[in-house]
Protein backbone atom coordinates (compact mmCIF):
# COMPACT_ATOMS: atom_id res chain seq x y z
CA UNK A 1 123.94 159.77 127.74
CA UNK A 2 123.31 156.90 125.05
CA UNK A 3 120.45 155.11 124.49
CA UNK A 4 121.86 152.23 126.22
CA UNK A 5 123.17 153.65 128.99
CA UNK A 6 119.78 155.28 129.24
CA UNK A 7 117.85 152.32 129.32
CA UNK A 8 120.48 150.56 131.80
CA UNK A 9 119.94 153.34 134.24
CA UNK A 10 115.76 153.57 133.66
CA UNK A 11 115.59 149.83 133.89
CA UNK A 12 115.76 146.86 135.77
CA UNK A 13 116.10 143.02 135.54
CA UNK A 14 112.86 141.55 137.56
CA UNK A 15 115.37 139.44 138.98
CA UNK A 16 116.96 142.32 140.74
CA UNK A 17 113.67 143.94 141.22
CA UNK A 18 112.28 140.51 142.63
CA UNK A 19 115.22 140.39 144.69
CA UNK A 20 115.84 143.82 146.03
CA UNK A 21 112.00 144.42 146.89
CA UNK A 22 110.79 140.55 147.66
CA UNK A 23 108.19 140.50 145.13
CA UNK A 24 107.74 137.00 143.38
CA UNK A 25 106.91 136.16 139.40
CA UNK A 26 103.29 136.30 139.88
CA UNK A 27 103.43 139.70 141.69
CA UNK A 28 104.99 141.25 138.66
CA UNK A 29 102.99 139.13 135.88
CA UNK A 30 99.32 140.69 138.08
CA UNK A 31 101.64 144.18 138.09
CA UNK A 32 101.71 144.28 134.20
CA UNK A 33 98.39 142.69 133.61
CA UNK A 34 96.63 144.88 135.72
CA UNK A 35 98.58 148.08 134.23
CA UNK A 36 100.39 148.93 137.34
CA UNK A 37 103.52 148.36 135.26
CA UNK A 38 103.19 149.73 131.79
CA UNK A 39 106.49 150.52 131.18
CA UNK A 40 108.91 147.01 130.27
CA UNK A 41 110.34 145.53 127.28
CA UNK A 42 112.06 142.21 126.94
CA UNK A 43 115.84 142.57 125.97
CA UNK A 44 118.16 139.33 125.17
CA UNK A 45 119.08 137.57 128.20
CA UNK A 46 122.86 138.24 128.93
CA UNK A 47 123.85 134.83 130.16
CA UNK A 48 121.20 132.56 127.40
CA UNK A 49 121.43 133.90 124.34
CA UNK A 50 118.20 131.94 123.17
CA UNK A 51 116.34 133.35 126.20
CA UNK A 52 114.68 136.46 126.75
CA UNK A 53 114.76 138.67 129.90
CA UNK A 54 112.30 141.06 131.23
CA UNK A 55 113.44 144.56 132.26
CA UNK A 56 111.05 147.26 134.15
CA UNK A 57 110.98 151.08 134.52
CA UNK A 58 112.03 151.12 137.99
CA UNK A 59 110.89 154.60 139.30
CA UNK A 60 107.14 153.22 137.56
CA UNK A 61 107.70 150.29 139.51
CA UNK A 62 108.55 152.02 143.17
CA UNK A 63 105.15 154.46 142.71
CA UNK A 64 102.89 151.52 142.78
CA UNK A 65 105.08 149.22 144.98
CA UNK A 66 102.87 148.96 147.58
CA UNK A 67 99.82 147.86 145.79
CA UNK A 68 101.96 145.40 143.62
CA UNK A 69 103.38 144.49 147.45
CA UNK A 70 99.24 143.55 148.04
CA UNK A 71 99.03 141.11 145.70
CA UNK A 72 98.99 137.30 145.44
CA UNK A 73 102.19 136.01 145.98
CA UNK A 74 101.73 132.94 143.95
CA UNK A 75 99.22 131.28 141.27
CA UNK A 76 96.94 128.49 142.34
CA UNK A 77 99.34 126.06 140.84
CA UNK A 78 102.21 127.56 142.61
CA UNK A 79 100.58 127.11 146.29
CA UNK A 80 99.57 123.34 145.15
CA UNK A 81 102.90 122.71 143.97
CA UNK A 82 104.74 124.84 147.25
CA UNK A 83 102.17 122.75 149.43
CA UNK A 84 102.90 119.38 148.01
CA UNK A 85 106.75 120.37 148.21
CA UNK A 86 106.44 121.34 151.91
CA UNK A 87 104.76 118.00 152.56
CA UNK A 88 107.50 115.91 150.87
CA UNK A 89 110.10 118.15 152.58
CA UNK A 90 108.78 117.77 156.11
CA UNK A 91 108.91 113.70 155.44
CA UNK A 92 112.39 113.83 153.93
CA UNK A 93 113.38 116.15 157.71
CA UNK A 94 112.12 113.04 159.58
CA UNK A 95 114.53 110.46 158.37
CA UNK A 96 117.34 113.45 158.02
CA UNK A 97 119.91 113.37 160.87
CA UNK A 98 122.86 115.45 161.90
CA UNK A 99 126.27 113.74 161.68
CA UNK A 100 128.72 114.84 164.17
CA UNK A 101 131.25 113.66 161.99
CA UNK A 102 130.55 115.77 158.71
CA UNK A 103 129.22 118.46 161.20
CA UNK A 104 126.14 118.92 159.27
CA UNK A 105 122.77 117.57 158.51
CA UNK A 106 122.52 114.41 156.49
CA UNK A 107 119.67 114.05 153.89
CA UNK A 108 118.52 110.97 152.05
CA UNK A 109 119.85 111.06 148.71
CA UNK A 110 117.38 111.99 145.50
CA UNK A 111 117.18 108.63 144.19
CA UNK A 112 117.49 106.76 147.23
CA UNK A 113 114.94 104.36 147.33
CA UNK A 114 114.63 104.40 151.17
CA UNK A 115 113.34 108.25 150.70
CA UNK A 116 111.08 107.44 147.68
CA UNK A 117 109.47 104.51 150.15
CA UNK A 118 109.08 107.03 152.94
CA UNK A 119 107.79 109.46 150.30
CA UNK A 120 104.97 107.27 149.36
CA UNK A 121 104.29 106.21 153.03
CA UNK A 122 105.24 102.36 152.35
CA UNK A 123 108.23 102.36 154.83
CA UNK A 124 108.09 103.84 158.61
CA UNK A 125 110.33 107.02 159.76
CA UNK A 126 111.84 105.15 162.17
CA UNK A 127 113.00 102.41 160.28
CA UNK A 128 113.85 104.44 157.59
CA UNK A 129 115.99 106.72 159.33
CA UNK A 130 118.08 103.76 160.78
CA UNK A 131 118.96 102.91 156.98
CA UNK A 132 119.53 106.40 155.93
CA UNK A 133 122.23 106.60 159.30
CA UNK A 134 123.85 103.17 158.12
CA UNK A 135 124.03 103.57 154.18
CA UNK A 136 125.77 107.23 155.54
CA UNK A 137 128.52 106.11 157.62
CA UNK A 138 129.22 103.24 155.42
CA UNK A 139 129.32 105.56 152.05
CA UNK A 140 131.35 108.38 153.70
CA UNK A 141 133.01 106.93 157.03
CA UNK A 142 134.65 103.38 156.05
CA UNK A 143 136.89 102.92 153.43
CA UNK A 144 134.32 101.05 151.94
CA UNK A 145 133.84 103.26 148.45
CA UNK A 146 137.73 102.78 148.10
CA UNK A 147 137.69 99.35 148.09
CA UNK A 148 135.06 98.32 145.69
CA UNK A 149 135.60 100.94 142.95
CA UNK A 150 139.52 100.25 142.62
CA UNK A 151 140.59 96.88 141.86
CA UNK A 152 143.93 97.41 143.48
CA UNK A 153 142.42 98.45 146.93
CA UNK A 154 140.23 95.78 146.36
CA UNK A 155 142.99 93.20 145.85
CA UNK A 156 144.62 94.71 148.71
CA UNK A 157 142.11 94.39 151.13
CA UNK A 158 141.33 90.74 149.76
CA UNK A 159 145.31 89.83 150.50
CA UNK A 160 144.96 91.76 154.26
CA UNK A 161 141.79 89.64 154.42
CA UNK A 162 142.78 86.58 153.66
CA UNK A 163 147.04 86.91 155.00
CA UNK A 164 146.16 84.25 158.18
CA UNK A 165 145.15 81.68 155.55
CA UNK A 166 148.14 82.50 153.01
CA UNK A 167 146.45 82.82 149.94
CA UNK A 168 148.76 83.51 147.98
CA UNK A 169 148.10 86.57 144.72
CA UNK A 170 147.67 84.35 142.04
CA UNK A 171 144.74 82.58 143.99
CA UNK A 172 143.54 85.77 144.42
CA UNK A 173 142.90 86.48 140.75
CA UNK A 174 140.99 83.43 140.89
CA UNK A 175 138.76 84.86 143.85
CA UNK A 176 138.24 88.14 141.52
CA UNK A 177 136.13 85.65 139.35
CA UNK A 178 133.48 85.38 142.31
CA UNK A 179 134.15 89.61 142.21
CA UNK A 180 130.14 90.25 143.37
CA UNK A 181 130.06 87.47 145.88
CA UNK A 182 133.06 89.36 147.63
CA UNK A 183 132.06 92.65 146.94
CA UNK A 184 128.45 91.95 148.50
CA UNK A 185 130.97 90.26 151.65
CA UNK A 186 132.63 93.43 151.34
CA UNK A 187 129.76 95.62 152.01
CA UNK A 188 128.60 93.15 155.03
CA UNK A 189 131.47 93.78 156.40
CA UNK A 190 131.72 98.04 156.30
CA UNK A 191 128.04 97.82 157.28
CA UNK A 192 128.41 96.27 160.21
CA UNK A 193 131.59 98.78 160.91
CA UNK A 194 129.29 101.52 159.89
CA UNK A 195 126.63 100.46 162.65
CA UNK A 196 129.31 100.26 165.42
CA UNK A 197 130.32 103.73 164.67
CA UNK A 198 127.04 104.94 164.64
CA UNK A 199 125.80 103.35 167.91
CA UNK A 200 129.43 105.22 168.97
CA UNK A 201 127.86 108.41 168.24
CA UNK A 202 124.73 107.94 169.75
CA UNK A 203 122.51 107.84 166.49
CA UNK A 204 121.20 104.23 167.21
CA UNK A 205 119.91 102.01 169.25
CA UNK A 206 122.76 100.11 171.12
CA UNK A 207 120.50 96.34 170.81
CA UNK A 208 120.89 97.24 166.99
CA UNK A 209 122.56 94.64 164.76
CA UNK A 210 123.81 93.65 161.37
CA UNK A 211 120.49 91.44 161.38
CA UNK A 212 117.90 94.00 161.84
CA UNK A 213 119.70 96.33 159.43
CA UNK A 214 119.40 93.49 156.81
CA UNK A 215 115.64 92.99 157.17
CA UNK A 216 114.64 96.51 157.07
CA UNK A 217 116.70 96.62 153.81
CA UNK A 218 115.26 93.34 152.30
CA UNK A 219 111.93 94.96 152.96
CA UNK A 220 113.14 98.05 150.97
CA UNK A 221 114.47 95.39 148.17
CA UNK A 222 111.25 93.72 148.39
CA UNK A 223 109.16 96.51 147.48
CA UNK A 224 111.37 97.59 144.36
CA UNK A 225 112.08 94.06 142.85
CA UNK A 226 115.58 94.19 143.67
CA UNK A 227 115.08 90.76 145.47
């Protein structure tokens, strides 16, 4: 047998080891510090070259398994940190919602400033979660996205829009000059679809309206300057 192949059947990754015997970073960082595993090297890392990986006599490891097993899972910081995510994850679960059309739980998106306001407790649950339901079904169950980011569906849709008065295309090239103005009509428009198919489904209130939609989102606006 070669050295290498030596070492590859002696050793393991501690990601396998963390994996195939639930032990976490700390676990094996207390191991080695407290000389309950004396036997590791670091070899380069096989997927980043500029990295580093940590391998571990495995039969060393499985005698004191039980006693490494014993130990703190994680570091002070790490329970702060896994406390303070659990806190932030149990708000985010309160304005989730599960879409029977997607067939799957909806969350807030990361840089959705409705989550970040329910994050820092400035907007209610409630109130929130009616926003995160609307901004859904309007992103992902009109044709709303179409529309605005191709100018062709948009022109389209202006032409549909405007047929009865017969506005003809030219005058619509004119429109595309007021392009925001319609675009903003644009999104009145799929949001008020989005709450009717919504309330459809059961996921809001059936008294709730374009209206009350706008001031809990002018409230949002409010708080970020983007009013």
């Amino acid at each position: 047998m070669s050295k290498k192949e030596e070492i590859k059947h002696k050793y393991s990754y501690k990601s396998t080891i963390k994996k195939k015997y639930n032990l976490t970073d700390y676990q094996i960082d207390q191991a080695i510090e407290k000389g309950l595993i004396k036997d590791y090297r670091y070899v380069p890392n096989p997927h980043y070259s500029s990295k580093k990986s940590l391998i571990i006599n495995s039969q060393e490891l499985l005698q004191h398994l039980e006693e490494i097993r014993k130990l703190e899972k994680y570091s002070e910081g790490e329970k702060k940190k896994r406390k303070e995510y659990n806190k932030r994850s149990r708000k985010v679960s309160q304005i989730s919602f599960y879409c029977p059309l997607c067939d799957a739980k909806i969350r807030p998106l990361k840089d959705s400033y409705t989550r970040d306001a329910v994050l820092n407790d400035t907007m209610d649950y409630e109130n929130a979660k009616k926003v995160v339901i609307v901004t859904h079904f309007r992103h992902k169950h009109t044709n709303y996205d179409i529309i605005r980011k191709d100018r062709r569906e948009f022109i389209n849709y202006l032409e549909q829009k405007y047929k009865e008065q017969k506005i003809e295309i030219y005058k619509l090239q004119y429109f595309l000059e007021y392009e925001d103005k319609l675009k903003e009509l644009l999104k009145n428009e799929k949001t008020e679809e989005a709450i009717e198919l919504a309330k459809k489904y059961g996921l809001l209130p059936p008294n709730f309206s374009k209206e009350e939609y706008d001031r809990i989102a002018l409230k949002i606006k409010k708080m970020y300057g983007l009013s």
